[in-house]
N, C-alpha and C. Protein backbone atom coordinates (compact mmCIF):
# COMPACT_ATOMS: atom_id res chain seq x y z
N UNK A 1 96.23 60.76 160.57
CA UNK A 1 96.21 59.71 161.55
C UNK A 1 97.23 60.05 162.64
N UNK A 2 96.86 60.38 164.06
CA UNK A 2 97.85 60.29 164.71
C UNK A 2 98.76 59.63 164.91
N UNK A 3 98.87 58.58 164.59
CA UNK A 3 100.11 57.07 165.41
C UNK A 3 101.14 58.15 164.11
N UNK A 4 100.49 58.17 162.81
CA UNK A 4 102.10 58.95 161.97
C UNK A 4 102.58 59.53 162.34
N UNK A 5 101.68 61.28 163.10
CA UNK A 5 102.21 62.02 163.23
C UNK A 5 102.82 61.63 164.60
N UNK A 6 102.90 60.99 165.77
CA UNK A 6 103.73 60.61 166.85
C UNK A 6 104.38 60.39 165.61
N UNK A 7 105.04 59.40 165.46
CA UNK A 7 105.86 58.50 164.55
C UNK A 7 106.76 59.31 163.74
N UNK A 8 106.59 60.27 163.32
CA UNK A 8 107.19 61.03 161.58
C UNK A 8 107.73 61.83 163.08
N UNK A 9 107.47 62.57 164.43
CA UNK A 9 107.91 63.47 165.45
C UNK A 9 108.83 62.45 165.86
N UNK A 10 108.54 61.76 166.14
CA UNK A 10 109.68 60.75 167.16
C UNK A 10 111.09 60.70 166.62
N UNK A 11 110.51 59.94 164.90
CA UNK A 11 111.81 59.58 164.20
C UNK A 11 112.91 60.99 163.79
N UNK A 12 112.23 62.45 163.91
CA UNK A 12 112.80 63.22 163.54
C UNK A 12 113.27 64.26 164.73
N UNK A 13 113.58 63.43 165.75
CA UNK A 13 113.68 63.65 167.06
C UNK A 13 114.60 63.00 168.22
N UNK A 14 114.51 61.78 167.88
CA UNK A 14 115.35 61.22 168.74
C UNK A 14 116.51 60.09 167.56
N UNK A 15 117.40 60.07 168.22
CA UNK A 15 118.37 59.36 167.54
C UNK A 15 118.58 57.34 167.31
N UNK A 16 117.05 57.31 167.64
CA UNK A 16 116.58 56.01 167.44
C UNK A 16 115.60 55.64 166.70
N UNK A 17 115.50 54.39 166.35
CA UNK A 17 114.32 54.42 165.19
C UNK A 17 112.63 53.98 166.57
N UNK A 18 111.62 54.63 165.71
CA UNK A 18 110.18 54.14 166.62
C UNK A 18 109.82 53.14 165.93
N UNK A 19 108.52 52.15 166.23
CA UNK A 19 107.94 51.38 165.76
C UNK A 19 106.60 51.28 166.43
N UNK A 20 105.10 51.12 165.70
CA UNK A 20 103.68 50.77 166.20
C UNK A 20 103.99 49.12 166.21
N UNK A 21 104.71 48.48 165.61
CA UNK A 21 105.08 46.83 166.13
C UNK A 21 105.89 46.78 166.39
N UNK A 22 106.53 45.63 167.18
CA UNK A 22 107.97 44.91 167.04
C UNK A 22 108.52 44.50 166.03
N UNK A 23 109.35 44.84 165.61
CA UNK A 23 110.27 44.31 164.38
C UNK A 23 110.21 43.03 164.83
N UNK A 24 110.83 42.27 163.52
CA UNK A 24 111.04 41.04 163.72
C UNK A 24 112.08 40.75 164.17
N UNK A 25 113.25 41.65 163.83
CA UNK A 25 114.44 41.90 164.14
C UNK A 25 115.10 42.92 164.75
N UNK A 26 113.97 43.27 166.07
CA UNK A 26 114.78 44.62 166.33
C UNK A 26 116.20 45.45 166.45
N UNK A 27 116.52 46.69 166.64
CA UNK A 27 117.72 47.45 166.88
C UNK A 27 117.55 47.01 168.11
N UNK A 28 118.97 47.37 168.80
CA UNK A 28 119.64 47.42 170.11
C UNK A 28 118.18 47.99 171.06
N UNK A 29 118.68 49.26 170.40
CA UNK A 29 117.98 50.84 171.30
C UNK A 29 116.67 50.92 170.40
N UNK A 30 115.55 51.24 170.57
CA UNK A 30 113.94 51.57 169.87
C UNK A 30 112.95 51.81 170.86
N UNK A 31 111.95 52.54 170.18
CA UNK A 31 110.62 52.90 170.89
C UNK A 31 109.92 52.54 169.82
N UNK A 32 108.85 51.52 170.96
CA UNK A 32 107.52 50.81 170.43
C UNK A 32 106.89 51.64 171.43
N UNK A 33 105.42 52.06 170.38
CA UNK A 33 104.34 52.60 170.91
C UNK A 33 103.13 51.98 170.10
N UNK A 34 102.05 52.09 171.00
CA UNK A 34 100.61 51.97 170.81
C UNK A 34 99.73 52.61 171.28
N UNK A 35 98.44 52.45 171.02
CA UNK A 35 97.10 53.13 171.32
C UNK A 35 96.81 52.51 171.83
N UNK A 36 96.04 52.58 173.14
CA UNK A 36 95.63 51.45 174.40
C UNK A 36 94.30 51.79 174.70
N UNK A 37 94.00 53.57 173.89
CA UNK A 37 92.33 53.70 174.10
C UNK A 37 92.44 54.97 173.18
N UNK A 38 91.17 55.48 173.17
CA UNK A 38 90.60 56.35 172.55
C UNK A 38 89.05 56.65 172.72
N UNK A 39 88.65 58.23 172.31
CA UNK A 39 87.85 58.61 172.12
C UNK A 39 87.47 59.93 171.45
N UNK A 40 85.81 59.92 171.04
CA UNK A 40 85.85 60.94 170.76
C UNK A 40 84.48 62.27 171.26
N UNK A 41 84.42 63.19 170.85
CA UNK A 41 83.77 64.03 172.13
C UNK A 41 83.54 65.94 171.40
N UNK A 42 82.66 66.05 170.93
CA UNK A 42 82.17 67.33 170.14
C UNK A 42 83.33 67.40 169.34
N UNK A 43 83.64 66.61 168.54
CA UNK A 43 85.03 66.42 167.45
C UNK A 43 85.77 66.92 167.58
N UNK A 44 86.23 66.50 169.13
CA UNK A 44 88.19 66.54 169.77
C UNK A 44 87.94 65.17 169.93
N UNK A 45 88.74 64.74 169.25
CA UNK A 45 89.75 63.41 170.07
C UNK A 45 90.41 63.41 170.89
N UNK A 46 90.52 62.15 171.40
CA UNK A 46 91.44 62.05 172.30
C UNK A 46 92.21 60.16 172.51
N UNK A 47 93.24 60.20 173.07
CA UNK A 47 93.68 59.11 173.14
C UNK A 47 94.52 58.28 174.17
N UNK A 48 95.01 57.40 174.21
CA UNK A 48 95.74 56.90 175.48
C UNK A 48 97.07 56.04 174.91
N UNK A 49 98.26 56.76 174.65
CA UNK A 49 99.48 55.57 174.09
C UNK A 49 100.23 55.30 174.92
N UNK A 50 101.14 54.16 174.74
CA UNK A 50 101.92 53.67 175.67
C UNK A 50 103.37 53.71 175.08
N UNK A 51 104.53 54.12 175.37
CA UNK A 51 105.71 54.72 175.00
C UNK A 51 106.24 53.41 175.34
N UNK A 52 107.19 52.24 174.92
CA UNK A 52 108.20 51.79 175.79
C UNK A 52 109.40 51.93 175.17
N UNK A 53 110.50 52.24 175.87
CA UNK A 53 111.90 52.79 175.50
C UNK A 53 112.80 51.34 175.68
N UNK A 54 113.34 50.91 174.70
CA UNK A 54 114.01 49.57 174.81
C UNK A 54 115.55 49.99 174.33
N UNK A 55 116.63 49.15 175.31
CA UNK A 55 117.76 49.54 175.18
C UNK A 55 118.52 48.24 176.10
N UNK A 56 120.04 48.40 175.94
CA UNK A 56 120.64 47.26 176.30
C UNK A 56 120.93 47.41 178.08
N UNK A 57 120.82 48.47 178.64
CA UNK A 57 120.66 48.31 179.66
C UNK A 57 119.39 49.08 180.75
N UNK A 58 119.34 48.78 181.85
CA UNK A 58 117.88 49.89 182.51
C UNK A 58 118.72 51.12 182.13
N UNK A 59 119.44 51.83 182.55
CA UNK A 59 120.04 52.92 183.18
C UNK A 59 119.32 53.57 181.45
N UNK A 60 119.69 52.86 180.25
CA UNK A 60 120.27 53.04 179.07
C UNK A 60 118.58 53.15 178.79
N UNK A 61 117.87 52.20 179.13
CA UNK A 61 116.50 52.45 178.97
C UNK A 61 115.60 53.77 180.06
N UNK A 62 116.04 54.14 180.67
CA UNK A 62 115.60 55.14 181.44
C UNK A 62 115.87 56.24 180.99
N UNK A 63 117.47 56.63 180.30
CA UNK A 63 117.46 57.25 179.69
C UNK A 63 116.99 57.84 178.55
N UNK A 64 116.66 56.76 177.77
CA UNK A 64 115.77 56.91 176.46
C UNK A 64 114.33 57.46 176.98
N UNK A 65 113.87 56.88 177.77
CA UNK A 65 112.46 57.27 178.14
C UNK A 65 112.31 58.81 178.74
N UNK A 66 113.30 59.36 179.41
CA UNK A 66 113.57 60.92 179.18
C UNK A 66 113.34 60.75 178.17
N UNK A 67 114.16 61.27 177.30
CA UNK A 67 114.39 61.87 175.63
C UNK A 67 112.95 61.73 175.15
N UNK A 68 112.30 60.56 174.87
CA UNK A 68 110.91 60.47 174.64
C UNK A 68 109.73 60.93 175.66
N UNK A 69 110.14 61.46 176.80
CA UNK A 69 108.90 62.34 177.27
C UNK A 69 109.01 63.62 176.78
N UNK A 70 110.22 64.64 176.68
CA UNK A 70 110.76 65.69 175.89
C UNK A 70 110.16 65.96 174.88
N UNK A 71 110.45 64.54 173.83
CA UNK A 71 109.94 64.97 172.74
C UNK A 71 108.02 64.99 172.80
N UNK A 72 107.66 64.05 173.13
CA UNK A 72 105.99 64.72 173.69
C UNK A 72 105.66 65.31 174.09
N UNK A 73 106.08 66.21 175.23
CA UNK A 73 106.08 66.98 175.93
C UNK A 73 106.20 68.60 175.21
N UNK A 74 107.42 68.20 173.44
CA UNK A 74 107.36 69.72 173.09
C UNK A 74 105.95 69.29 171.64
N UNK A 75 105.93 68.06 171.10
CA UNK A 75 104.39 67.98 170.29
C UNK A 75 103.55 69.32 170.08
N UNK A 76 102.96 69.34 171.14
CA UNK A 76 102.28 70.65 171.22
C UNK A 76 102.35 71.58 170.59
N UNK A 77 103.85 72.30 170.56
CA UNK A 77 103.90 72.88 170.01
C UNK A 77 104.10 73.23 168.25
N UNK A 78 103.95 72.35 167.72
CA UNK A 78 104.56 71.48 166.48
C UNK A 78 103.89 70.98 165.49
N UNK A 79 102.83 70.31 166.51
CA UNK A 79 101.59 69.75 165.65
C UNK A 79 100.80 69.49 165.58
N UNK A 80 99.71 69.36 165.18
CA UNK A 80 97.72 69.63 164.99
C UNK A 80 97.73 68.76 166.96
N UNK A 81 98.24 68.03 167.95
CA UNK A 81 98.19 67.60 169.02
C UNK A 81 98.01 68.73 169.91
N UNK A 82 96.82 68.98 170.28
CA UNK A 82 97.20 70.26 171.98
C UNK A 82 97.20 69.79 172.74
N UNK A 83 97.35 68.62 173.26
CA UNK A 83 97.29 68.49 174.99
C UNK A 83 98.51 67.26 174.26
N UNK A 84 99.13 66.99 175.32
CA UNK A 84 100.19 65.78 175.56
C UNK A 84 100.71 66.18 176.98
N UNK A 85 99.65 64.85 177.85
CA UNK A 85 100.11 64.87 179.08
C UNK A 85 100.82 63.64 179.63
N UNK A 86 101.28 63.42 180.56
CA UNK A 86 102.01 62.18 181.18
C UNK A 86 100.93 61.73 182.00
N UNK A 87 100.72 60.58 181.72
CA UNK A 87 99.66 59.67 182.68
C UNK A 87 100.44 59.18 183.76
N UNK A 88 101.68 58.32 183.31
CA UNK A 88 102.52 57.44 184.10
C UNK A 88 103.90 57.32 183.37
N UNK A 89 104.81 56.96 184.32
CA UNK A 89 106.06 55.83 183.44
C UNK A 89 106.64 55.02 184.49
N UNK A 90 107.02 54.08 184.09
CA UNK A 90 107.89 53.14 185.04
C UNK A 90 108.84 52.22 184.41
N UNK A 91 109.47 51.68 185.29
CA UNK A 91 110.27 50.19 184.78
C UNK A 91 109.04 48.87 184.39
N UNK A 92 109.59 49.03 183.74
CA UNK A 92 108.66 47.85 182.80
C UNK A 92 109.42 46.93 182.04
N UNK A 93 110.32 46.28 182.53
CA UNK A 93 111.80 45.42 181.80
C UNK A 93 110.91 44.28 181.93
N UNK A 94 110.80 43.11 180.82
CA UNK A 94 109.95 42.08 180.24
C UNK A 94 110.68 40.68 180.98
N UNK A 95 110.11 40.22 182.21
CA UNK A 95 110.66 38.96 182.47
C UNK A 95 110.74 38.03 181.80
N UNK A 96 110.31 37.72 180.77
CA UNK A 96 109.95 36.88 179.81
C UNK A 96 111.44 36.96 178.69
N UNK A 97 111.66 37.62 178.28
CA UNK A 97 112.70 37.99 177.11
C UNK A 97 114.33 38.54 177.90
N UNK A 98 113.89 38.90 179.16
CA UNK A 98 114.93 39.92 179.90
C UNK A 98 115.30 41.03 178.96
N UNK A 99 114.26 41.52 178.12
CA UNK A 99 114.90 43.05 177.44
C UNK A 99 114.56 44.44 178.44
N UNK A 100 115.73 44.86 178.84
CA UNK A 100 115.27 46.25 179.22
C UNK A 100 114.06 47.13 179.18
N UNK A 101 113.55 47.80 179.58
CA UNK A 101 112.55 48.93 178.57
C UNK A 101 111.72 49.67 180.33
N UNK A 102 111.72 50.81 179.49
CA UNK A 102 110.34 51.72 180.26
C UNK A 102 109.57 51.85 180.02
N UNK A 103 108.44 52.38 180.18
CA UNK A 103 107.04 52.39 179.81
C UNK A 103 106.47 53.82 180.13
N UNK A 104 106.57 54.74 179.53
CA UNK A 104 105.51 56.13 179.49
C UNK A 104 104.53 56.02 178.71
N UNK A 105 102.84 56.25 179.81
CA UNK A 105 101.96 56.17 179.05
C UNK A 105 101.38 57.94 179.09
N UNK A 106 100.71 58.24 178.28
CA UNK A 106 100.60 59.46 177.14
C UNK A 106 99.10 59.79 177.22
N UNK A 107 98.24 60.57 177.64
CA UNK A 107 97.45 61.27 177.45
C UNK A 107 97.31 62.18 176.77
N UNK A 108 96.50 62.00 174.98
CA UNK A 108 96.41 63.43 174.45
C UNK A 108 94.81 63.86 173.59
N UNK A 109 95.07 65.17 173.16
CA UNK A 109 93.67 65.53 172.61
C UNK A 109 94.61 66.31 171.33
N UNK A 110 93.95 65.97 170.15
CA UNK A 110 94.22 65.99 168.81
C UNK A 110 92.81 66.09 167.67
């Protein structure tokens, strides 16, 4: 299943914990990701996730969201994933909650 293998790469990668939900109780600093699409096509997959890097401040969340394009960015080389491209990222801080966060969304074929 891909969401693990993101997931089992992330956690053994960056110095924060990931999550496919929100905790109930989140850490400070975390990356929540999801699948926002998919498909499939002479049996390559492919998919569409959305990265957001949450932290106590932007600067602090921008930073994280580096570190997590890095680590997608080296995937490729690593694991059954060949393509991991960058669709987008931006500020994406939640008016609602006022939590920090970025948003890199993820193009890949696996």
């Amino acid at each position: 299943m891909i969401e693990k293998t993101i997931k089992d790469y992330l956690d053994s990668h960056l110095n924060v914990p990931s999550f496919l939900e929100r905790p109930e109780n989140p850490p400070e600093t975390y990356v929540l990701f999801e699948k926002t699409g998919g498909a499939e096509s002479n049996h390559i997959n492919s998919g569409t996730f959305a990265f957001q890097s949450y932290a106590p401040s932007l600067f602090e969340a921008a930073k994280l969201n580096v570190k997590v394009k890095a680590c997608l960015n080296e995937m490729i080389y690593f694991t059954d994933i060949s393509k991991a491209k960058l669709n987008s990222d931006y500020n994406f801080t939640d008016p609602e909650t006022k939590e920090y966060r970025y948003q890199a969304v993820y193009d890949f074929k696996y």
